[in-house]
C-alpha atoms as a PDB file:
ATOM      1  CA  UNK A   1      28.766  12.683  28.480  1.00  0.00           C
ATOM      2  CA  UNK A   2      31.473  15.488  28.896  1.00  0.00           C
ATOM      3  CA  UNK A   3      29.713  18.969  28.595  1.00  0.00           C
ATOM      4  CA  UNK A   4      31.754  21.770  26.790  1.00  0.00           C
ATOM      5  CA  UNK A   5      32.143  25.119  27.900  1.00  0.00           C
ATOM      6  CA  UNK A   6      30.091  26.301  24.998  1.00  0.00           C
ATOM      7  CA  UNK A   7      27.032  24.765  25.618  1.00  0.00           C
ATOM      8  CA  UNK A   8      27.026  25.735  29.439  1.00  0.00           C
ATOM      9  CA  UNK A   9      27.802  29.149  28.383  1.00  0.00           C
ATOM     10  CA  UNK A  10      24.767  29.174  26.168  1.00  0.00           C
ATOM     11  CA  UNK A  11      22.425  27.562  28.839  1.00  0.00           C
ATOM     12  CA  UNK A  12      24.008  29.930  31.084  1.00  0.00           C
ATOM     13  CA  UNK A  13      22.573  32.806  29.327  1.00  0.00           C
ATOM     14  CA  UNK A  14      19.029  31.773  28.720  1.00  0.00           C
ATOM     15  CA  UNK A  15      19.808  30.128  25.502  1.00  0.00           C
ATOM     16  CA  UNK A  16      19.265  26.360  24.618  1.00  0.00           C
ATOM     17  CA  UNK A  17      18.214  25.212  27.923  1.00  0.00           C
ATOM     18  CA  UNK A  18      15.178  22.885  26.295  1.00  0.00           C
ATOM     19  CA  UNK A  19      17.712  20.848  24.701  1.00  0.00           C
ATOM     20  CA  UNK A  20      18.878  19.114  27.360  1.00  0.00           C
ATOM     21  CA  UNK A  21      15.858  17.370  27.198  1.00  0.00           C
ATOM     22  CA  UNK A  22      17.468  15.856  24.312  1.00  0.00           C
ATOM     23  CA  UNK A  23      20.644  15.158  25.672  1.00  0.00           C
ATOM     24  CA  UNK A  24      21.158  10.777  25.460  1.00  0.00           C
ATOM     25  CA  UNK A  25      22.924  10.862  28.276  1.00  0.00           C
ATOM     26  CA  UNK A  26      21.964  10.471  31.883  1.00  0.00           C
ATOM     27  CA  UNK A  27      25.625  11.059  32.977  1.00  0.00           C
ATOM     28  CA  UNK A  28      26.615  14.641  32.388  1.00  0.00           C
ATOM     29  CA  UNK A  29      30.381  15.679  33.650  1.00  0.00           C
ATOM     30  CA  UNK A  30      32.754  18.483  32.715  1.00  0.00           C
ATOM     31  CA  UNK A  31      36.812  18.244  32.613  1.00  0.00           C
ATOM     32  CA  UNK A  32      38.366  20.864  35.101  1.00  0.00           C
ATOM     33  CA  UNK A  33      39.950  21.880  31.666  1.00  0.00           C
ATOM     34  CA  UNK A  34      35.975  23.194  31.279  1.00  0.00           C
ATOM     35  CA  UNK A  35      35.829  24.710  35.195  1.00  0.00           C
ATOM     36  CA  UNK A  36      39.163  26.773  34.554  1.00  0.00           C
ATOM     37  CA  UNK A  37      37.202  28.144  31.438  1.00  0.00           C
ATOM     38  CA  UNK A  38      33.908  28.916  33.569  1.00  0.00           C
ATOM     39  CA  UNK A  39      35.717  30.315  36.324  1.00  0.00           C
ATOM     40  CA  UNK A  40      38.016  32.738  33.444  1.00  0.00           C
ATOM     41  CA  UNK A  41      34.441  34.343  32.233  1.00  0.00           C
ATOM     42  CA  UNK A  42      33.206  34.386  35.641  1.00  0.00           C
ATOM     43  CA  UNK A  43      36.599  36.379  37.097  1.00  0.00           C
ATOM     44  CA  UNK A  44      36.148  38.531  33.369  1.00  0.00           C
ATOM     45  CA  UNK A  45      32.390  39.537  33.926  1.00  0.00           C
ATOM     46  CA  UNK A  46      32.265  39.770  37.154  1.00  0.00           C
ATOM     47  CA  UNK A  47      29.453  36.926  37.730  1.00  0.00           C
ATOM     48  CA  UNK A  48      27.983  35.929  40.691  1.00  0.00           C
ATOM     49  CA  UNK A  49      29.423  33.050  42.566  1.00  0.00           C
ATOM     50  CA  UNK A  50      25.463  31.538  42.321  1.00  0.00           C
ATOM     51  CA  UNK A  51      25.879  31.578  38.794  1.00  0.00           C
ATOM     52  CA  UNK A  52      28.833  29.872  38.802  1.00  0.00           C
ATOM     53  CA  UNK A  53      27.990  27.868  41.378  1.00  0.00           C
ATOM     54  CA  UNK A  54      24.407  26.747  39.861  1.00  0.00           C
ATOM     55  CA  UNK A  55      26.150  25.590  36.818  1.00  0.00           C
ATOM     56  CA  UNK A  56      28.292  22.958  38.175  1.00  0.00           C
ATOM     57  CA  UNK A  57      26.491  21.827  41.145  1.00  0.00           C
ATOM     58  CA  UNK A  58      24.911  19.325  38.881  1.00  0.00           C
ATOM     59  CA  UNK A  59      27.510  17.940  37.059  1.00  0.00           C
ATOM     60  CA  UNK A  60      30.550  15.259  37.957  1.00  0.00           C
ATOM     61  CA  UNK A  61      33.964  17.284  37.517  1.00  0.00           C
ATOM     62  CA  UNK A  62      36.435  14.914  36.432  1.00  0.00           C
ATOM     63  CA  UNK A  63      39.891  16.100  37.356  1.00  0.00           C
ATOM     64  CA  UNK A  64      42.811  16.073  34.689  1.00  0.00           C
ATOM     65  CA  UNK A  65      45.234  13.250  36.296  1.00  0.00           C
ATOM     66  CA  UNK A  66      48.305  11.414  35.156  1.00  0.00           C
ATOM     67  CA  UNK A  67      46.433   9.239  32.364  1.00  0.00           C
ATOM     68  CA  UNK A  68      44.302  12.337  31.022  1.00  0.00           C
ATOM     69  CA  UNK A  69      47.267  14.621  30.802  1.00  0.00           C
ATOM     70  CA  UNK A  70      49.743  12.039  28.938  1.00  0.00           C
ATOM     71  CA  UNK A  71      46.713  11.615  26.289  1.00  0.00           C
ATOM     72  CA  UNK A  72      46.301  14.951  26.097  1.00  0.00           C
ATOM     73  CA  UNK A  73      50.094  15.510  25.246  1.00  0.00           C
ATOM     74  CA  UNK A  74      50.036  12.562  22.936  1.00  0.00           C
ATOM     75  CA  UNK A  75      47.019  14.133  21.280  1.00  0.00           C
ATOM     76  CA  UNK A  76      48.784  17.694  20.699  1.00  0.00           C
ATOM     77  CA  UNK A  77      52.077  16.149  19.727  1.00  0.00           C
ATOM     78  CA  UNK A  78      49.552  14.563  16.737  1.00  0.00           C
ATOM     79  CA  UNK A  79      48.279  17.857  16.040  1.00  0.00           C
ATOM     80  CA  UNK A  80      51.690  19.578  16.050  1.00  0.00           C
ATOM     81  CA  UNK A  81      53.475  16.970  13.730  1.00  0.00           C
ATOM     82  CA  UNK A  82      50.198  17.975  11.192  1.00  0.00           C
ATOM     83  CA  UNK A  83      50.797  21.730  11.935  1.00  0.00           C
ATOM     84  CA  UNK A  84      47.027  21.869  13.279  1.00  0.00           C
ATOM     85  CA  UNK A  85      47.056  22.960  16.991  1.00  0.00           C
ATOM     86  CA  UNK A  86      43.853  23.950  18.789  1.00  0.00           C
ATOM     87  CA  UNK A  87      43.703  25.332  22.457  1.00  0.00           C
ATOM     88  CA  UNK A  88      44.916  23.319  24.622  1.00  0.00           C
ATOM     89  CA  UNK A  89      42.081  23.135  27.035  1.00  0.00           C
ATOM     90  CA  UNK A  90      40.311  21.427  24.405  1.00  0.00           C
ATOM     91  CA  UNK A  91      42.677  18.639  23.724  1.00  0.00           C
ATOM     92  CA  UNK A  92      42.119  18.141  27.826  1.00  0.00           C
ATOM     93  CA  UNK A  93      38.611  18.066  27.515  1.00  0.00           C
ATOM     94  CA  UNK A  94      39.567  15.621  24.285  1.00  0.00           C
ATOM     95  CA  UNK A  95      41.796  13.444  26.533  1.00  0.00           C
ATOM     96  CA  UNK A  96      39.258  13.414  29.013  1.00  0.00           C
ATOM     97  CA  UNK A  97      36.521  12.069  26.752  1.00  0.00           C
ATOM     98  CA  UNK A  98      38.609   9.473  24.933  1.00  0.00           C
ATOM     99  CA  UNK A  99      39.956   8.034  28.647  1.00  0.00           C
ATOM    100  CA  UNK A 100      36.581   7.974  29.987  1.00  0.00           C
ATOM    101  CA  UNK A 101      34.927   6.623  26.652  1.00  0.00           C
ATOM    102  CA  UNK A 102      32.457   9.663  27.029  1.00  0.00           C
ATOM    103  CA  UNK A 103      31.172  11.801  24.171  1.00  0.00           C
ATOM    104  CA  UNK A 104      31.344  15.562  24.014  1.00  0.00           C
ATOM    105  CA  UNK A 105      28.206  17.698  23.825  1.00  0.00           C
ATOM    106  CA  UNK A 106      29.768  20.819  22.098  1.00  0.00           C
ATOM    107  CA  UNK A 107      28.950  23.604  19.765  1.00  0.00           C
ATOM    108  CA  UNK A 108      32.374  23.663  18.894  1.00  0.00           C
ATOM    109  CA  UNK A 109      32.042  20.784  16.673  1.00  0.00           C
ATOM    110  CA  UNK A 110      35.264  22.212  14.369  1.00  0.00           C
ATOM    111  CA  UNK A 111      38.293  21.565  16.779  1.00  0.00           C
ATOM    112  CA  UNK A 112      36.882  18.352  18.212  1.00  0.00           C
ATOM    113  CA  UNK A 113      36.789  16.690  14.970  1.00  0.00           C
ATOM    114  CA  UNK A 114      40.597  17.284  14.209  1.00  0.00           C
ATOM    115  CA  UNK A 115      41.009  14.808  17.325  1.00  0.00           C
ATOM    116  CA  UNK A 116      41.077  10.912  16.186  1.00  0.00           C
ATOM    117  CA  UNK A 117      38.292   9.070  17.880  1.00  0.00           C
ATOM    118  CA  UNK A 118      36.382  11.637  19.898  1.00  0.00           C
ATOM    119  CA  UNK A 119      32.916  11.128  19.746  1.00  0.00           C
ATOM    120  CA  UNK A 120      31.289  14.389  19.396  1.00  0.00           C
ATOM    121  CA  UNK A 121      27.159  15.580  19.627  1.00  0.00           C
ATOM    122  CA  UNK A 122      26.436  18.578  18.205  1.00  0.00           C
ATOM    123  CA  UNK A 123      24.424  21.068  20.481  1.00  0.00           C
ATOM    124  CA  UNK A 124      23.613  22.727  17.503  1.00  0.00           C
ATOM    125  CA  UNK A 125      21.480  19.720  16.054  1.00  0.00           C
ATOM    126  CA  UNK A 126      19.639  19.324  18.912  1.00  0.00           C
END
């Protein structure tokens, strides 16, 4: 399962952390799309490098390579040619999912359903 930024963020600060016990999935990963977003609000609020460091200890990071990156441009060319773009690090953490065959555990359930065949749980049903 590929982790979103927005549910780390909300175990992160105290909020949410029994649902993991809920979670499906043994596997739990994050795209480096989702590190470059972690490390931007650690560099913005000053966090501690434990913080930071806590977080992703226990997860698999799953770089974005060749494969992932042409998906990912295939995906926002779809998105463009429908004039409905979303941020680009979540079409990588899209791309990542779909190469992988991983679902995304998100709160951000409304740009991950404009992408075709991403599989999405919502943190917020947990």
């Amino acid at each position: 399962m590929i982790i979103d930024s927005s549910v780390l963020i909300d175990i992160d600060q105290g909020r949410g952390f029994q649902k993991l016990e809920k979670v499906p999935d043994t596997r739990h990963s994050i795209s480096s799309a989702t590190f470059m977003e972690l490390a931007i609000g650690k560099y913005l609020n000053n966090s501690s490098d434990s913080s930071f460091q806590s977080i992703i200890d226990n997860l698999d990071l799953i770089p974005v390579d060749e494969v992932i990156a042409e998906k990912a441009g295939e995906i926002m060319a779809g998105l463009i040619q429908e004039g409905d773009r979303i941020e680009i690090n979540n079409v990588y953490i899209a791309a990542t999912a779909l190469i992988h065959n991983e679902k995304i555990l998100t709160s951000n359930t409304k740009h991950f359903k404009r992408i075709e065949g991403v599989e999405i749980v919502d943190w917020n049903n947990l």
